[in-house]
N, C-alpha and C. Protein backbone atom coordinates (compact mmCIF):
# COMPACT_ATOMS: atom_id res chain seq x y z
N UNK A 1 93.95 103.96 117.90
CA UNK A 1 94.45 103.94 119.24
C UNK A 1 95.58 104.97 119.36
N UNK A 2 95.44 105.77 120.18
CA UNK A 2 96.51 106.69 120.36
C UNK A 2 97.78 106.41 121.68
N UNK A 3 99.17 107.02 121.22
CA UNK A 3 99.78 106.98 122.15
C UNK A 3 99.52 106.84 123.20
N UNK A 4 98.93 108.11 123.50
CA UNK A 4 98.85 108.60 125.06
C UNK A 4 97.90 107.28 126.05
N UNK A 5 97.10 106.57 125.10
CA UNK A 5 95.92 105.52 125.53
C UNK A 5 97.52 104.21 126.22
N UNK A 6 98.21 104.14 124.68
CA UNK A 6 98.66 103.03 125.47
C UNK A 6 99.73 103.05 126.18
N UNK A 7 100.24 104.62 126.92
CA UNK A 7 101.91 104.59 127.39
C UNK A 7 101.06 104.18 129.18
N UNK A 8 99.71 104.42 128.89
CA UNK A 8 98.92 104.41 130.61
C UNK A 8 98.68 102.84 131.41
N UNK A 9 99.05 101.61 130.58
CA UNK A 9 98.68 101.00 130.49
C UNK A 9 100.02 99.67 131.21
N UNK A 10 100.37 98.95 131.92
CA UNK A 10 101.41 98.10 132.02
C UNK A 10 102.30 97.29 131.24
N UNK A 11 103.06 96.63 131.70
CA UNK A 11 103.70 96.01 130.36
C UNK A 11 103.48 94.71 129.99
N UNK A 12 102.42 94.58 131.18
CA UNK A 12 101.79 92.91 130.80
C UNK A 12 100.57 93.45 130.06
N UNK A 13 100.24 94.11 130.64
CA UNK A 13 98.09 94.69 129.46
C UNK A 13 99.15 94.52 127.92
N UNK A 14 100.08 95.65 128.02
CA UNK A 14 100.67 96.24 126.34
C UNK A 14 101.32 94.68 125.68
N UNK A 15 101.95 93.86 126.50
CA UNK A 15 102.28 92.31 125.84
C UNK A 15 100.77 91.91 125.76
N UNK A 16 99.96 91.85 125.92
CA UNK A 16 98.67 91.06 125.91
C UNK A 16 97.74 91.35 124.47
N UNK A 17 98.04 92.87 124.70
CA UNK A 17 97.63 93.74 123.74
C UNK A 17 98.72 93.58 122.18
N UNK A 18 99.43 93.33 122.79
CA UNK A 18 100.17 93.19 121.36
C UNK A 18 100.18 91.45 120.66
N UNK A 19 99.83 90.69 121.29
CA UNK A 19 99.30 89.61 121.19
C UNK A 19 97.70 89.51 120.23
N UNK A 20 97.10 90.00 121.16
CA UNK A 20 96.05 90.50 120.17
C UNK A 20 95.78 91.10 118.67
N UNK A 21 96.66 92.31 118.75
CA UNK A 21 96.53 92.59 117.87
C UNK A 21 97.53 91.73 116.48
N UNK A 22 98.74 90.83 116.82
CA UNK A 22 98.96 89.89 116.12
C UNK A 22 97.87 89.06 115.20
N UNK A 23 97.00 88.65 116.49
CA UNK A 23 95.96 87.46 116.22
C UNK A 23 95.12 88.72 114.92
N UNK A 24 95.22 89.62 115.35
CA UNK A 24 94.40 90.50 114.18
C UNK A 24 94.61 90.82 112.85
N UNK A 25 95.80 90.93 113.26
CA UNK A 25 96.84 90.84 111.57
C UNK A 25 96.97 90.07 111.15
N UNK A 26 96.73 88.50 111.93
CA UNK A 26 96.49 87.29 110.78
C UNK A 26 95.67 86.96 110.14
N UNK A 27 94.65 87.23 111.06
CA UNK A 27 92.71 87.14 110.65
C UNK A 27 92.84 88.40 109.06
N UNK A 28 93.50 89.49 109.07
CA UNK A 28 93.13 90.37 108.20
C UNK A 28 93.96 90.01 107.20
N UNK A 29 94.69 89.00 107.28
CA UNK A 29 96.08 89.05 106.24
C UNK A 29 95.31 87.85 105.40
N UNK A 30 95.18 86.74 106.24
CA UNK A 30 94.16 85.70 105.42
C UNK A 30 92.51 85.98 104.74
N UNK A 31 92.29 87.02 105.38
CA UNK A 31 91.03 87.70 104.43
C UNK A 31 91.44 88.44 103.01
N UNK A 32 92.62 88.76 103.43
CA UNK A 32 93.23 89.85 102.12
C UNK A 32 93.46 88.62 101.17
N UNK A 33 94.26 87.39 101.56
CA UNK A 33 94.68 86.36 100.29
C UNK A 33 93.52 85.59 100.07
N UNK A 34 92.53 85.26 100.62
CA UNK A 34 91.42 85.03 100.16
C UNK A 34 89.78 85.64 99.65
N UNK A 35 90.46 86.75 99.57
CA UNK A 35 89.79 88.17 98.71
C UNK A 35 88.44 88.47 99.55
N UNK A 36 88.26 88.33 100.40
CA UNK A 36 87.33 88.91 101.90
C UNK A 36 86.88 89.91 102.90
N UNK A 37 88.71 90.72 102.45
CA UNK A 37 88.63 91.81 103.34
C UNK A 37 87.76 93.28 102.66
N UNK A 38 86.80 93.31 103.65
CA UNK A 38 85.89 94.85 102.77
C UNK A 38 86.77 95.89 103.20
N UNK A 39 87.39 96.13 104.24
CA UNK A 39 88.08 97.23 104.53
C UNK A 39 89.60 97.14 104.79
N UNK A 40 90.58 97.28 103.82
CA UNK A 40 92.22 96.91 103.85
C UNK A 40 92.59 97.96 104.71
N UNK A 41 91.92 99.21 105.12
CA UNK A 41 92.40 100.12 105.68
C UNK A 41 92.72 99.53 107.34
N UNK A 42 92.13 98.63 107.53
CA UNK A 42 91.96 98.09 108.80
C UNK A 42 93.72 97.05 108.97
N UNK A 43 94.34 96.89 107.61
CA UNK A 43 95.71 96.15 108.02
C UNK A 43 96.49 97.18 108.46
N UNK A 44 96.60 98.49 107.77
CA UNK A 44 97.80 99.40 107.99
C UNK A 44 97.33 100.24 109.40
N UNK A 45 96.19 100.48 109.75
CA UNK A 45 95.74 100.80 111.47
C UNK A 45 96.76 99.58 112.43
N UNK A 46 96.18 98.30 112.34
CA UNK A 46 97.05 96.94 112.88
C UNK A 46 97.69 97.53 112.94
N UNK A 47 98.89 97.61 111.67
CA UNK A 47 100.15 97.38 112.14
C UNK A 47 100.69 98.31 112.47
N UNK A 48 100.23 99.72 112.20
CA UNK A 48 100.75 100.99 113.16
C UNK A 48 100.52 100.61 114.42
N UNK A 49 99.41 100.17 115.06
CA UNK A 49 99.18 99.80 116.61
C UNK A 49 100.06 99.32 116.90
N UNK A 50 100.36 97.97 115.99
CA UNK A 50 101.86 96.77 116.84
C UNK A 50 102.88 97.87 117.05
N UNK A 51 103.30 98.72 116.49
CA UNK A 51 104.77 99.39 116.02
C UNK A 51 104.43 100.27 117.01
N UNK A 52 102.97 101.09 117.57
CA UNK A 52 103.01 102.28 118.79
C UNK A 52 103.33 101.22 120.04
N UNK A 53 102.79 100.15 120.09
CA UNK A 53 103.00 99.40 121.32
C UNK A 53 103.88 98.96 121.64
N UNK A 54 104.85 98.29 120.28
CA UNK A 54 106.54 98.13 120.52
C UNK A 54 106.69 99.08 120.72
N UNK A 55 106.88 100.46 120.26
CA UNK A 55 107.67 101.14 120.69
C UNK A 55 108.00 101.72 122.26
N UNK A 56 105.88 101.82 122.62
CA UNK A 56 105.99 101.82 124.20
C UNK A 56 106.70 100.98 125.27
N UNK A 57 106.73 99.94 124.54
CA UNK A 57 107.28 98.84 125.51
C UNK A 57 108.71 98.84 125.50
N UNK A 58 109.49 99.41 124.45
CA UNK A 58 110.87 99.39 124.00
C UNK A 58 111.72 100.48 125.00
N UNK A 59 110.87 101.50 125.11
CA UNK A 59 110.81 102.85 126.21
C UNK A 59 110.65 102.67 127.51
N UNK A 60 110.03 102.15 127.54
CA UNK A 60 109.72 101.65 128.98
C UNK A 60 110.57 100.77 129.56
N UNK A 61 111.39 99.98 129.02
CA UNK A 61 112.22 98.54 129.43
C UNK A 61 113.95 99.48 129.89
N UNK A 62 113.58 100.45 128.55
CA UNK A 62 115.00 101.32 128.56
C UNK A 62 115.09 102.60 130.03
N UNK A 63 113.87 102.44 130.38
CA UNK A 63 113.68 103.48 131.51
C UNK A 63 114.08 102.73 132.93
N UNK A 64 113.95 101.44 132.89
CA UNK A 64 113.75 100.52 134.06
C UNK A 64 115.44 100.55 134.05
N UNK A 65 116.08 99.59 132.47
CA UNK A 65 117.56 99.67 133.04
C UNK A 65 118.53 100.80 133.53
């Protein structure tokens, strides 16, 4: 997912979205401790996403005040 996809997006979609992708990082975190996950590359994508979407949202809140 790239920046530019999610700065287009509101700050309720990007909370919704970051919700999601939570629920994703748990599903992949409990596959990892129960030796399941075929592709680990798929945790460190996650959690770059959470960290582009905080950050959009962190920018955005600072633009409003």
């Amino acid at each position: 997912m790239k920046a530019s996809e999610i700065r287009q997006k509101s700050a309720d979609e990007l909370k919704d979205m970051l919700i999601e992708l939570r629920k994703r990082q748990f599903d992949l975190r409990m596959q990892l401790g129960t030796g399941q996950l075929a592709e680990p590359h798929q945790l460190r994508q996650v959690r770059r996403d959470i960290a582009r979407v905080k950050t959009v949202l962190n920018t955005s809140q600072g633009e409003q005040a």
